[in-house]
Protein backbone atom coordinates (compact mmCIF):
# COMPACT_ATOMS: atom_id res chain seq x y z
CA UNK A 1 25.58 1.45 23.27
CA UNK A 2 24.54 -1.67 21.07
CA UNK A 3 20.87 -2.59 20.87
CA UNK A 4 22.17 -6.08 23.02
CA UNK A 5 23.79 -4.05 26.24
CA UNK A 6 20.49 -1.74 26.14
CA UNK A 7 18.38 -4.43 26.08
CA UNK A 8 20.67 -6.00 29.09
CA UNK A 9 20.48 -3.12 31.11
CA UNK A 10 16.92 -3.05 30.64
CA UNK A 11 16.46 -6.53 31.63
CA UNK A 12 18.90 -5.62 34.77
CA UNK A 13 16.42 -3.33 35.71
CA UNK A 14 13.03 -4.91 34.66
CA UNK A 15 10.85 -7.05 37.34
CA UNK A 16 11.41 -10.81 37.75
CA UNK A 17 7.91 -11.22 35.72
CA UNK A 18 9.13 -9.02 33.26
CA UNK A 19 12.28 -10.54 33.04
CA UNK A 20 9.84 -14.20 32.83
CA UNK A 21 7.38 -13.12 29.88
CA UNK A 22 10.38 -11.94 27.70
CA UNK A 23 12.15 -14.93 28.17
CA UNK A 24 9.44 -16.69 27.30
CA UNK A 25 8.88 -14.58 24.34
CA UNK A 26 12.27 -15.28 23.38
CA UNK A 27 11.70 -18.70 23.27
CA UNK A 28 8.51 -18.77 21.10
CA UNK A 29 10.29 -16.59 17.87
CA UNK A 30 13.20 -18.83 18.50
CA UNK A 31 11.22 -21.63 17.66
CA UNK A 32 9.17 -20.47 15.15
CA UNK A 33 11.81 -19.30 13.24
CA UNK A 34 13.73 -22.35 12.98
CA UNK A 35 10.60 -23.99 11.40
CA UNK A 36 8.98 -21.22 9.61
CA UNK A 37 8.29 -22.13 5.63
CA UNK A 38 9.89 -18.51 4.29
CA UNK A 39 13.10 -19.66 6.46
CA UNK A 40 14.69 -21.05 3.34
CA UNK A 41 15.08 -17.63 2.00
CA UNK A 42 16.50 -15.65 4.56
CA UNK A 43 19.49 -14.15 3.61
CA UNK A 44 19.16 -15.01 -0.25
CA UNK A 45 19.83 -11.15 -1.04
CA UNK A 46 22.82 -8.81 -0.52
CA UNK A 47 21.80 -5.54 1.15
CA UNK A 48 21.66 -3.94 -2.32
CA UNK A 49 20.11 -6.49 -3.79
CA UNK A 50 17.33 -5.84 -1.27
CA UNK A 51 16.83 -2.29 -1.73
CA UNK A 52 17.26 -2.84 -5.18
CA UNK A 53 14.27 -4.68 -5.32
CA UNK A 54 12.57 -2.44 -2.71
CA UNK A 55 13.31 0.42 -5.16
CA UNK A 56 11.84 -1.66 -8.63
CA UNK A 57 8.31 -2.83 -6.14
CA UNK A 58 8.01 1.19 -4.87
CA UNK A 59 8.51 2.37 -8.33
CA UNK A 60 6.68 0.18 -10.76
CA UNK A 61 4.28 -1.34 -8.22
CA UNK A 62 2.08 0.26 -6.80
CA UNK A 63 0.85 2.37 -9.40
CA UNK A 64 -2.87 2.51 -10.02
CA UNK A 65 -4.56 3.00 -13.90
CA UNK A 66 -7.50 3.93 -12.90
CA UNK A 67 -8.47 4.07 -16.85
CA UNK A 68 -6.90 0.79 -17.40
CA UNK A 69 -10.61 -1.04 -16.92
């Protein structure tokens, strides 16, 4: 089952002010997303361009000198 016909049956099964706030939810990152400033970049790297840069940020990071001061 895709994460869509999960979240239908959900839905299906949720109360009519459930059903409400998550609309309106849905609404609000719509709309934020179409006018966010970081929008511009979404979907500027491959999916191994990603987690090659995931892999260069873990590795050379976020290491500490603690003798470097």
């Amino acid at each position: 089952m895709t994460d869509r016909e999960q979240l239908i049956q959900e839905l299906e099964q949720a109360p009519d002010e459930l059903v409400q706030t998550m609309l309106d939810f849905l609404h609000r990152i719509k709309a934020v997303r179409k006018s966010h400033p970081l929008r511009k970049f979404v979907g500027i790297l491959s999916d191994s361009e990603a987690e090659e840069l995931q892999q260069a940020i873990a590795k050379d990071c976020r290491r500490v000198d603690l003798n470097e001061w």
